[in-house]
C-alpha atoms as a PDB file:
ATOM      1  CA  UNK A   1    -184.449-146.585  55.410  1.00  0.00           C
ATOM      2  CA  UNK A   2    -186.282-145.960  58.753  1.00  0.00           C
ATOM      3  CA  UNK A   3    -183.955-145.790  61.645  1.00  0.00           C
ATOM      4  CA  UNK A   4    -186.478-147.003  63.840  1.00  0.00           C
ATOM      5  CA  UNK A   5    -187.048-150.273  61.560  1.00  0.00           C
ATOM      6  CA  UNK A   6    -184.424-151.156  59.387  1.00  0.00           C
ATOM      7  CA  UNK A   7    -187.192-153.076  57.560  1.00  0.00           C
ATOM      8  CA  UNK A   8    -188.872-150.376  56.277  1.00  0.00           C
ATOM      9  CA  UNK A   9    -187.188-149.055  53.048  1.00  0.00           C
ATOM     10  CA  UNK A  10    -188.079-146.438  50.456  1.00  0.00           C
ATOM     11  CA  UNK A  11    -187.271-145.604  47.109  1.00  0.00           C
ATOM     12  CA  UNK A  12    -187.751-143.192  44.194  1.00  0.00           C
ATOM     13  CA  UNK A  13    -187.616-144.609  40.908  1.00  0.00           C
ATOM     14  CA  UNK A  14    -187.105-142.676  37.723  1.00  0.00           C
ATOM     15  CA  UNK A  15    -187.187-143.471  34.560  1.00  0.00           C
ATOM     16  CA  UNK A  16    -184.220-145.856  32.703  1.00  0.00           C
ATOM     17  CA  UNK A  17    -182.293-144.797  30.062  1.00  0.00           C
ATOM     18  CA  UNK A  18    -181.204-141.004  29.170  1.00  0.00           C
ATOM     19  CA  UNK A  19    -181.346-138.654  26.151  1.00  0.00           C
ATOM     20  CA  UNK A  20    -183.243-139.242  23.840  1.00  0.00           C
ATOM     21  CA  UNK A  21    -185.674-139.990  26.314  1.00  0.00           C
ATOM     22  CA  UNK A  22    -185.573-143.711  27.101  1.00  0.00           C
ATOM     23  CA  UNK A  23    -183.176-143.929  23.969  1.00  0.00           C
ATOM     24  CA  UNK A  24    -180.334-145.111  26.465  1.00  0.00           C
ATOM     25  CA  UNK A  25    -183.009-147.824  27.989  1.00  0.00           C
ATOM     26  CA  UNK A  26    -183.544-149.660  24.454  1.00  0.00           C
ATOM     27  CA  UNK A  27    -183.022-153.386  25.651  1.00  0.00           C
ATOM     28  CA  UNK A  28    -182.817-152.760  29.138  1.00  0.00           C
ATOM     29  CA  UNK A  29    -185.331-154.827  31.122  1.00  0.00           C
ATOM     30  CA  UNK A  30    -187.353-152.099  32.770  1.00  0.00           C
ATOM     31  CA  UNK A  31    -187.372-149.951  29.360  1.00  0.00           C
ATOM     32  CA  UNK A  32    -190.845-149.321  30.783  1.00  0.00           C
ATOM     33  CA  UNK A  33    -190.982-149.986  34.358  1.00  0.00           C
ATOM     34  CA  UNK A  34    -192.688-149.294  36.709  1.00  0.00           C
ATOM     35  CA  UNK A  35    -191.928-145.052  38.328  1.00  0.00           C
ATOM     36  CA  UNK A  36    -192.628-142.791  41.601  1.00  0.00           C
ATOM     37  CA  UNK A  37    -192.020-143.520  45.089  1.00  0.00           C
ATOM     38  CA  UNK A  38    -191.925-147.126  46.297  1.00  0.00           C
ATOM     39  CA  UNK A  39    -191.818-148.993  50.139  1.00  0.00           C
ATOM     40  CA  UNK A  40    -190.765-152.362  51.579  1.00  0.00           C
ATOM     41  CA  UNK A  41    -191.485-153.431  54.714  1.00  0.00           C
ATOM     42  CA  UNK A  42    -189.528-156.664  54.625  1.00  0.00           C
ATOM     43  CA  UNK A  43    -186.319-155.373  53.775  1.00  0.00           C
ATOM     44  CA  UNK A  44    -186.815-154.516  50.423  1.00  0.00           C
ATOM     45  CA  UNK A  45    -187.928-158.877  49.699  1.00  0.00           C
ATOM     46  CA  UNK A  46    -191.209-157.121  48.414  1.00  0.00           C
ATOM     47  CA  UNK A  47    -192.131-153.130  46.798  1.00  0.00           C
ATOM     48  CA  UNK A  48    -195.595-151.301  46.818  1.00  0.00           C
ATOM     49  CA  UNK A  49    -195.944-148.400  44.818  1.00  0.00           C
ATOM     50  CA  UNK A  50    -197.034-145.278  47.002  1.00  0.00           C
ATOM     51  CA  UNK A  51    -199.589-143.394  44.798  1.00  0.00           C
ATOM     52  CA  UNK A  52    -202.036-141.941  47.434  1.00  0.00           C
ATOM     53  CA  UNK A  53    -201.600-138.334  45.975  1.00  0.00           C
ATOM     54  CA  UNK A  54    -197.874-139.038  44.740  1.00  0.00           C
ATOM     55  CA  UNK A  55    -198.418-138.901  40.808  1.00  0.00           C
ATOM     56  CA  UNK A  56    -196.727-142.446  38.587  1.00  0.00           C
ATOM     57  CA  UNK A  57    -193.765-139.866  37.523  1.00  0.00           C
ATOM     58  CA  UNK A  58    -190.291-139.913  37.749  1.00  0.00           C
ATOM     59  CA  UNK A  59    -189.625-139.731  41.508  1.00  0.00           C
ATOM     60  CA  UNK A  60    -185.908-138.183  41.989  1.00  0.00           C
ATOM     61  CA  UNK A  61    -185.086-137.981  45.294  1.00  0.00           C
ATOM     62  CA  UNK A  62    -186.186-139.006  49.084  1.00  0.00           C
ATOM     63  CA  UNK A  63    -185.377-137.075  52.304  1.00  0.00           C
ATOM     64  CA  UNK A  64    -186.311-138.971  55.586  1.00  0.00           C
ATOM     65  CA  UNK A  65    -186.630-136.848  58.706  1.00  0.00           C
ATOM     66  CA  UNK A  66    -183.777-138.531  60.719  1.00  0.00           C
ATOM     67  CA  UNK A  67    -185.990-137.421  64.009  1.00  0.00           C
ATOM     68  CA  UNK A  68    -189.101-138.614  62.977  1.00  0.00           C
ATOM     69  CA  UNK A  69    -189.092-141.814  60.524  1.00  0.00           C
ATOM     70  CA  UNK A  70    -192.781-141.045  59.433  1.00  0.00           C
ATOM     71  CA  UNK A  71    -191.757-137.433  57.788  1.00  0.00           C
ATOM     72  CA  UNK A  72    -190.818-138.096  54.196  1.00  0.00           C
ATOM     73  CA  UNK A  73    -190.583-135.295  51.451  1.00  0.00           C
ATOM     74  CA  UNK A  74    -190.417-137.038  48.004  1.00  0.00           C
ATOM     75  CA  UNK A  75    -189.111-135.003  45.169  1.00  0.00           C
ATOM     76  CA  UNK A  76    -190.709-135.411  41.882  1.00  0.00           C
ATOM     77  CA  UNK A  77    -189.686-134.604  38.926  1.00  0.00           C
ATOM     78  CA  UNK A  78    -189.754-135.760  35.450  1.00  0.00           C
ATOM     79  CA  UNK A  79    -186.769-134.033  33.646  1.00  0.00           C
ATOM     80  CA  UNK A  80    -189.192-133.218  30.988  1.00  0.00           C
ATOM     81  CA  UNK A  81    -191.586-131.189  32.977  1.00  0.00           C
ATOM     82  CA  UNK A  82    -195.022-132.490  34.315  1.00  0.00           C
ATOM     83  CA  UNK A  83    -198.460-131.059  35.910  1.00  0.00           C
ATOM     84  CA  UNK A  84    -197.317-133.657  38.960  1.00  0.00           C
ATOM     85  CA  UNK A  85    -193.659-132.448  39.298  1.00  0.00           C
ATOM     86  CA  UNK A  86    -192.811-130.860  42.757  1.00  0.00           C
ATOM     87  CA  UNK A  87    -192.304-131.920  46.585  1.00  0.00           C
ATOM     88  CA  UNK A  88    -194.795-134.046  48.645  1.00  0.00           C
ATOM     89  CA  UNK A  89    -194.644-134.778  52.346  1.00  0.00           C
ATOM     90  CA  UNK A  90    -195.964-137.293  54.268  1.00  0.00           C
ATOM     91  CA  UNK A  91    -195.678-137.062  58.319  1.00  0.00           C
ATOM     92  CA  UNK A  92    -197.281-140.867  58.402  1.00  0.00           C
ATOM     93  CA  UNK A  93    -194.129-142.998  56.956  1.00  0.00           C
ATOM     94  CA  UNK A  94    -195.747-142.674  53.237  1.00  0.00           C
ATOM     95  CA  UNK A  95    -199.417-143.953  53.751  1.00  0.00           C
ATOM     96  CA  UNK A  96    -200.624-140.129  52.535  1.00  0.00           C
ATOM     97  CA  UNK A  97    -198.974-136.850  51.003  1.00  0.00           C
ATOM     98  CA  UNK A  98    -199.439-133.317  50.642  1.00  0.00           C
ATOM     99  CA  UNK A  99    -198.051-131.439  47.690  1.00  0.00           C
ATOM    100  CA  UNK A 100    -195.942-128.419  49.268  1.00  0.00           C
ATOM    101  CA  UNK A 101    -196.569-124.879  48.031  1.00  0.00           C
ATOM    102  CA  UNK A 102    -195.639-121.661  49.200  1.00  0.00           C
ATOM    103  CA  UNK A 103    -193.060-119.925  46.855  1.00  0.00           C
ATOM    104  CA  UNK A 104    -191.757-122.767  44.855  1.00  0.00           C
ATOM    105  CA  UNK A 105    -191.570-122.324  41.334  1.00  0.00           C
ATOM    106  CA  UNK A 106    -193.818-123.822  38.533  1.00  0.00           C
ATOM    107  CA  UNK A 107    -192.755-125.388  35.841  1.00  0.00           C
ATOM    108  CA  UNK A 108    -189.654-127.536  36.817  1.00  0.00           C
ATOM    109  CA  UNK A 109    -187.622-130.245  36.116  1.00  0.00           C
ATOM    110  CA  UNK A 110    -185.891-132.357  37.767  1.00  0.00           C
ATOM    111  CA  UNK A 111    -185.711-131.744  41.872  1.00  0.00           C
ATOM    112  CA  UNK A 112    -183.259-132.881  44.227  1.00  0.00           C
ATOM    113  CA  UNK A 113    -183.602-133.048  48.352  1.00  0.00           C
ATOM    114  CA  UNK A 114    -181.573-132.499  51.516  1.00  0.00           C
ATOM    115  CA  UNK A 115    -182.362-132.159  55.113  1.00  0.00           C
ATOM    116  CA  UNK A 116    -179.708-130.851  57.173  1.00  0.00           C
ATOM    117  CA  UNK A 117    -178.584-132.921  60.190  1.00  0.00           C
ATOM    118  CA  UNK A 118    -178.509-130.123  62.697  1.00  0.00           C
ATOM    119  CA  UNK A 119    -181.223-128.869  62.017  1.00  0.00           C
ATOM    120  CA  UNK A 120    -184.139-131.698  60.423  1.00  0.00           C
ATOM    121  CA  UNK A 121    -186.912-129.308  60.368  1.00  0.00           C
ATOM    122  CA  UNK A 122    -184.341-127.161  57.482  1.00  0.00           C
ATOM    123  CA  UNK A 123    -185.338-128.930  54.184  1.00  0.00           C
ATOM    124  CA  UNK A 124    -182.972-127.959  50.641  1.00  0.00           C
ATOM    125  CA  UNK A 125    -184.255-127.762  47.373  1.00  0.00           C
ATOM    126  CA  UNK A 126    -182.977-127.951  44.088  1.00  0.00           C
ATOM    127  CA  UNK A 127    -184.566-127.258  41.241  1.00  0.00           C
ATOM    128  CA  UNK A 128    -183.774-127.778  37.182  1.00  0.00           C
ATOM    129  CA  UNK A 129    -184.858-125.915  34.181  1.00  0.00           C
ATOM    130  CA  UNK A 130    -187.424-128.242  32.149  1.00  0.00           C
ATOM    131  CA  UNK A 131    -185.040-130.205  29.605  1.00  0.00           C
ATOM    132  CA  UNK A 132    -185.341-129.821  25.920  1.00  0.00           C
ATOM    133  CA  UNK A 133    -185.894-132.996  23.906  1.00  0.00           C
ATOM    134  CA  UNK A 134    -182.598-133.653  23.740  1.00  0.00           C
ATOM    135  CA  UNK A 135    -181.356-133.187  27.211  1.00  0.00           C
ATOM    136  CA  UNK A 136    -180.026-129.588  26.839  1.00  0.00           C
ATOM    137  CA  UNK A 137    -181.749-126.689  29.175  1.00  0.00           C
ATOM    138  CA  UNK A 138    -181.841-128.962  31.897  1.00  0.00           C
ATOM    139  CA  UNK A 139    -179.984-126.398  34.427  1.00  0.00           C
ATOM    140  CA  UNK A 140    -180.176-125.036  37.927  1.00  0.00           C
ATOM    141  CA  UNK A 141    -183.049-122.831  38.200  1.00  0.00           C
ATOM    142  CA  UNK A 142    -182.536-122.309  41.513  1.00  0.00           C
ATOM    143  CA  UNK A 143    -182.073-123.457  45.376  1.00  0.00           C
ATOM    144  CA  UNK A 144    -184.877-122.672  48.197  1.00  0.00           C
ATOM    145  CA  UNK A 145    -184.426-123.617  51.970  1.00  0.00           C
ATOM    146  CA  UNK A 146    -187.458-124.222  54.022  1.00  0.00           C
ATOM    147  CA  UNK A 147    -187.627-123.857  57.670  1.00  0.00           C
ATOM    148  CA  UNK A 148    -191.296-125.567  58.461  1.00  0.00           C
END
C-alpha cells in the first residue's frame, strides 16, 4: 500500500495450490487464475495486471520504498524455475520495470524481498534452489544485500 495514498494497493499473486504443482488447487476457484504483480487504485474495489516488462509468472513478494511510494522491487519467481524469474524495479509506482542484474544468480526459484527501515535504499534478497517436481530441492541458495 502507498503511504502517500492509501488507495493505491499492490499485490503479487502466485500460483494456488502446492506440490504436485497445482495438485493442492484441484477445485479451488482460481485453479488457474490469473499470476504476477497486480494494482488498485480504488482500494483494492478493482485489479490491473502490471505486465509492462513484469513476465505473467508467479510473483512472490513486493517491497515498497517506504520513502518514495513510486520505488517498487517485485520478486518473481516461479518455484519451478523460469526464463522471467528474478527482481524488477519500478521508480514510477509500477507503470514500467527494469529487470535488476549485477551479481544475482541464474537459475532460481522462488525469491523473497526486504527493505530495511533505516536504511530504504538497502534492499534483501532471498533466493531458492529451483524445486524438483515434487517440491523437494526447493532450498536457500543464498542471501544478497544491495545498497543502490
Amino acid at each position: 500500500m502507498s503511504q502517500e495514498n492509501p488507495a493505491v494497493v499492490f499485490a503479487a499473486i502466485g500460483y494456488a495450490g502446492g506440490f504436485p504443482a497445482l495438485g493442492a488447487a484441484k477445485g479451488h476457484p482460481q485453479q488457474n487464475g490469473p499470476v504476477g504483480v497486480f494494482r488498485s487504485i480504488d482500494g483494492g474495489a478493482n485489479w490491473t495486471p502490471l505486465t509492462n516488462v513484469l513476465p505473467a509468472v508467479a510473483a512472490t513478494d513486493l517491497a515498497i520504498d517506504p520513502t518514495d511510494a513510486d520505488t517498487l522491487y517485485a520478486a518473481i519467481g516461479d518455484i519451478f524455475g523460469n526464463a522471467g524469474n528474478g527482481i524488477y524495479k519500478s521508480v514510477n509506482g509500477g507503470d514500467s520495470w527494469t529487470k535488476l542484474a549485477g551479481g544475482l544468480p541464474a537459475g532460481m526459484g522462488r525469491i523473497s524481498l526486504g527493505l530495511a527501515p533505516s536504511q530504504p535504499q538497502r534492499l534483501y534478497a532471498l533466493f531458492t534452489r529451483v524445486a524438483n517436481a515434487t517440491g523437494g530441492n526447493a532450498s536457500t541458495e543464498n542471501v544478497f544485500r544491495s545498497d543502490n
